[in-house]
Protein backbone atom coordinates (compact mmCIF):
# COMPACT_ATOMS: atom_id res chain seq x y z
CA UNK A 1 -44.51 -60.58 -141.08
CA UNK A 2 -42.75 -62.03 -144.26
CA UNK A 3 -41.61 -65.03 -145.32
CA UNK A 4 -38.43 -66.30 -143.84
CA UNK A 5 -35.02 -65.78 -145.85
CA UNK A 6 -32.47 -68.17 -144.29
CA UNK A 7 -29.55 -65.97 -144.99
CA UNK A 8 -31.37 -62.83 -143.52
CA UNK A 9 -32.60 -64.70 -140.44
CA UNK A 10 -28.83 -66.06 -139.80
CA UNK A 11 -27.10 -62.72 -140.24
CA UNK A 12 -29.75 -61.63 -137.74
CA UNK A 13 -29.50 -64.91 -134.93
CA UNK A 14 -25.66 -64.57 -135.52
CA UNK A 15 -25.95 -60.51 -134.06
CA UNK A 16 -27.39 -62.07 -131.04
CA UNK A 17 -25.07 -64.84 -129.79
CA UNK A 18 -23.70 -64.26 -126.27
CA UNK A 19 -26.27 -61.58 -125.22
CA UNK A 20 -28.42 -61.98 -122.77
CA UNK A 21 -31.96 -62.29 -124.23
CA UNK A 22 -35.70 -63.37 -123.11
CA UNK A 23 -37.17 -65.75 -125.47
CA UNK A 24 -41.40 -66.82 -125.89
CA UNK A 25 -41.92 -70.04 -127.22
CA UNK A 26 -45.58 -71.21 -128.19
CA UNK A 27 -46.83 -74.08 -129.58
CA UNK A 28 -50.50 -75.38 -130.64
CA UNK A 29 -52.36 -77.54 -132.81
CA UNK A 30 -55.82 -75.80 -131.76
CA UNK A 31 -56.04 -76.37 -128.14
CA UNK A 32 -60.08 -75.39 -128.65
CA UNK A 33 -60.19 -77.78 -131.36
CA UNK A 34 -61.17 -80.55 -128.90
CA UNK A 35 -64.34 -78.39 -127.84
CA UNK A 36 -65.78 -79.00 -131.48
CA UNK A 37 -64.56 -82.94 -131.73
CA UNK A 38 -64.02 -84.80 -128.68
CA UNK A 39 -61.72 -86.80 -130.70
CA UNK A 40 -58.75 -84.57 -131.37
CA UNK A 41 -55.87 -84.81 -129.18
CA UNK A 42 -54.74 -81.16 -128.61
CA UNK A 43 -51.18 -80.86 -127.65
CA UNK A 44 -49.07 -77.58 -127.00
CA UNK A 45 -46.08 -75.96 -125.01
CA UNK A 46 -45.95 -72.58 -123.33
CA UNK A 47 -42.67 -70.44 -122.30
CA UNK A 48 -42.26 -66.36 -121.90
CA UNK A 49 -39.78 -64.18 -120.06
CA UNK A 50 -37.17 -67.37 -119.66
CA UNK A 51 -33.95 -65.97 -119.80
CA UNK A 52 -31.12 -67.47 -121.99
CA UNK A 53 -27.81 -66.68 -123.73
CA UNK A 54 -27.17 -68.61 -126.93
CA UNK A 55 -23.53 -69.95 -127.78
CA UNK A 56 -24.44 -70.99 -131.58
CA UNK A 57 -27.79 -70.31 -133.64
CA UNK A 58 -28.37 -72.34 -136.55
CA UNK A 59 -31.76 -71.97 -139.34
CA UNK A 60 -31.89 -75.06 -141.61
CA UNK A 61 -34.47 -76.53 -144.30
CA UNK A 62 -36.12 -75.40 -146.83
CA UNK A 63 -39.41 -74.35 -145.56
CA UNK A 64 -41.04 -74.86 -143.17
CA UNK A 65 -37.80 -73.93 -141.40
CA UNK A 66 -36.02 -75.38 -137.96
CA UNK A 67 -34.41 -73.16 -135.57
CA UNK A 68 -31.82 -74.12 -133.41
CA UNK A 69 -29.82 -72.52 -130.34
CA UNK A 70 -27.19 -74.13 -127.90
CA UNK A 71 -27.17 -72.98 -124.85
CA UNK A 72 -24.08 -73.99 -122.50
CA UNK A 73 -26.35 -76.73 -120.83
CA UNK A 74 -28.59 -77.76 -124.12
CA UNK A 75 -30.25 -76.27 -127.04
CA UNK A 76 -33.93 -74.69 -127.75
CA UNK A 77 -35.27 -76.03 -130.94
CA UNK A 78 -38.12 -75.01 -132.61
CA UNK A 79 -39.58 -76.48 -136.60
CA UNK A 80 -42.21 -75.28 -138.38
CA UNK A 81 -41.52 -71.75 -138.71
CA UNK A 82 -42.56 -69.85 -142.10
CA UNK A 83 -42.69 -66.00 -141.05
CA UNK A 84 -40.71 -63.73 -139.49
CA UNK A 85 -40.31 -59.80 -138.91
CA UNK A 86 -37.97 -57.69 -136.29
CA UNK A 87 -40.71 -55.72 -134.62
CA UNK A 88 -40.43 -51.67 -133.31
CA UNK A 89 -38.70 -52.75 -130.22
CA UNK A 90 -35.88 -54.62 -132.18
CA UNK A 91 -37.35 -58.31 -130.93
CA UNK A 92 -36.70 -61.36 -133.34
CA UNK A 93 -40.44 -62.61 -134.12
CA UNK A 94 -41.00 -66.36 -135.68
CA UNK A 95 -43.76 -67.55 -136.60
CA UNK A 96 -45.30 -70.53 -138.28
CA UNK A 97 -48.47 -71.35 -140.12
CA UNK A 98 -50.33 -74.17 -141.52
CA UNK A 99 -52.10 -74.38 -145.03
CA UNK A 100 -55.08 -72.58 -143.10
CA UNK A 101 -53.12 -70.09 -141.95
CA UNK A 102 -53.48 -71.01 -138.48
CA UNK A 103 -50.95 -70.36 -136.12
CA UNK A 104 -48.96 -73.17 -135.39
CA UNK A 105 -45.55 -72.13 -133.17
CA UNK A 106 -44.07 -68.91 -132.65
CA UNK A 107 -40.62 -67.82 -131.38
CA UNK A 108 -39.23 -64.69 -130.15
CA UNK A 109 -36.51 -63.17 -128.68
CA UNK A 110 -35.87 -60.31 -127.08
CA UNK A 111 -33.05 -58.29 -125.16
CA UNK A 112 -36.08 -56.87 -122.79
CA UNK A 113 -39.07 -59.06 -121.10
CA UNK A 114 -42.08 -59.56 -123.11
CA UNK A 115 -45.42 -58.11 -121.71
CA UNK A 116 -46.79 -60.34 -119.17
């Protein structure tokens, strides 16, 4: 992965408006975290293979970046993203890490299903 280049990113959301694509959307803040301190409050969201067709797709900020689609009955949003990369199999891969480099969200879509 490299670091995200808004204008790149765009150009490459913009190709996929109005196709039919499968997207994964992860979240976490260290969901094991809790095992080492009973006091942290882990939190995270979980989403592969859901199928959706974007009508707009917007990247904004300066870094950490935001990612936005509209969808005909809402929008997927996703912030925090720092990395990104089109893998072998032509899927648009998002990622974002803290200071640690811990993985902290990830986005990706694809025009096939992900791997179960």
């Amino acid at each position: 992965m490299k670091p995200i280049d808004p204008q790149l990113v765009q150009n490459n959301l913009s190709k996929l408006i109005g196709k039919n694509l499968y997207i994964h959307l992860e979240t976490t803040n260290g969901a094991y975290a809790s095992h080492r301190d009973q006091n942290f409050f882990s939190a995270g969201a979980f989403i592969r293979n859901v199928e959706l067709t974007f009508t707009q797709a917007k990247i904004s900020g300066n870094g950490p970046y935001r990612i936005g689609l509209e969808l005909e009955q809402g929008w997927v949003y996703s912030e925090g993203l720092t990395d990104w990369v089109i893998d072998d199999e032509n899927r648009l891969l998002f990622a974002g890490h803290d200071s640690e480099g811990k993985l902290a969200i990830a986005l990706e879509l694809s025009e096939t299903p992900f791997p179960k």
